[in-house]
Protein backbone atom coordinates (compact mmCIF):
# COMPACT_ATOMS: atom_id res chain seq x y z
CA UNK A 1 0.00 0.00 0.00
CA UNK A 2 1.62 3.56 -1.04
CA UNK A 3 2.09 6.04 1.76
CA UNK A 4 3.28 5.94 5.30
CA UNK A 5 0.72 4.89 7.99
CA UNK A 6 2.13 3.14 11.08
CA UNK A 7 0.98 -0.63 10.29
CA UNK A 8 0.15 -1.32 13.89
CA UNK A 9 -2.90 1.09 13.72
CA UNK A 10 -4.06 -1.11 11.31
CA UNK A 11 -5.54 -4.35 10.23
CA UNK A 12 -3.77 -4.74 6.21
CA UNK A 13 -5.53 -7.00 3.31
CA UNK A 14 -2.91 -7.14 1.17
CA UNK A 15 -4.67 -8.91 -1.40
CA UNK A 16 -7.48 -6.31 -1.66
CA UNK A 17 -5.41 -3.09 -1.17
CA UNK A 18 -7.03 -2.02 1.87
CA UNK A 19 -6.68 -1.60 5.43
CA UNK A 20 -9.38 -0.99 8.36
CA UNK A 21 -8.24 1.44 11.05
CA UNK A 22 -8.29 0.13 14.81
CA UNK A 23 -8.14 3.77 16.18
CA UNK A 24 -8.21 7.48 14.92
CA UNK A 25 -5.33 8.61 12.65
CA UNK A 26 -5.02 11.77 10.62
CA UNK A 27 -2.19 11.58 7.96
CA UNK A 28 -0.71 14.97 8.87
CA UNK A 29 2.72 16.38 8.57
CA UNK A 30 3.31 19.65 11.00
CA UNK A 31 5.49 22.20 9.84
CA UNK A 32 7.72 23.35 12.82
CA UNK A 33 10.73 25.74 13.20
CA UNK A 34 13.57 26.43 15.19
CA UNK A 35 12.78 27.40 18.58
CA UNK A 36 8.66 26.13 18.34
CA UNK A 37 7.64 23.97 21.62
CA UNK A 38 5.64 20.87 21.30
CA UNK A 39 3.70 18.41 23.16
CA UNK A 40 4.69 15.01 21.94
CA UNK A 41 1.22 12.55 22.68
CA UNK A 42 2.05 9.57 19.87
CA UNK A 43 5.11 7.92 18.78
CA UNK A 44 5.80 5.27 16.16
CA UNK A 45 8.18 4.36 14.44
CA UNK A 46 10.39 7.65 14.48
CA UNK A 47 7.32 9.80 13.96
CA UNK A 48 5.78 11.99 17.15
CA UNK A 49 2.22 13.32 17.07
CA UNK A 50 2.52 16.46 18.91
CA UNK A 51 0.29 19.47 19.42
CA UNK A 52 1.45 22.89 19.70
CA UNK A 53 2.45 24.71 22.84
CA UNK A 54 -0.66 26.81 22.40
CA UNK A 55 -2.76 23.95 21.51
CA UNK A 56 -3.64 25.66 17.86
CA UNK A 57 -2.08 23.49 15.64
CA UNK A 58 -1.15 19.29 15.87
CA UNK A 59 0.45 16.73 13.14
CA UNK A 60 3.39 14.38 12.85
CA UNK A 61 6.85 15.57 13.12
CA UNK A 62 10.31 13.33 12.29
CA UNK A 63 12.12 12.16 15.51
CA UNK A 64 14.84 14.16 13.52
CA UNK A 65 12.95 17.61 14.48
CA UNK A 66 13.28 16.97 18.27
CA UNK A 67 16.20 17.54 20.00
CA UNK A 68 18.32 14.46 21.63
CA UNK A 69 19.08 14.00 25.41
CA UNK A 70 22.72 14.22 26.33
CA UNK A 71 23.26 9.98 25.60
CA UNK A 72 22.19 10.51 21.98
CA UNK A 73 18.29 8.80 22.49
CA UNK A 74 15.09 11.22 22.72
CA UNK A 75 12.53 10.41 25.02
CA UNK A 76 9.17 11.72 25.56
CA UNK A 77 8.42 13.56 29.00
């Protein structure tokens, strides 16, 4: 199936080239900058679901766009 969706969230029929959610998911990306503070409340697979610090805006971000703890590894709060 074309396009990222974490697989877990999911029951996949390959043969029919479908899947049937097991719990909410929006397929959006969240444009962030420098500096911008985030709640993280999901993560899979080296994505994060987080919502803004003033709760107007939410999507996935890369683990890439968070910053790492001092051995190297993030980890959510």
């Amino acid at each position: 199936m074309p396009g990222y969706f974490p697989a877990e969230w999911f029951i996949v029929d390959e043969r029919n080239h479908r899947a049937i959610a097991q719990r909410d998911y929006a397929a959006v990306e969240l444009t962030v900058s420098v500096g911008d503070i985030v709640h993280v409340v999901h993560s899979v697979k080296g994505w994060h679901w987080v919502v803004t610090a003033d709760g107007r805006r939410e999507g996935w971000i890369p683990r890439k766009c968070l910053p790492q703890t001092i051995d190297g590894h993030w980890a959510p709060v």
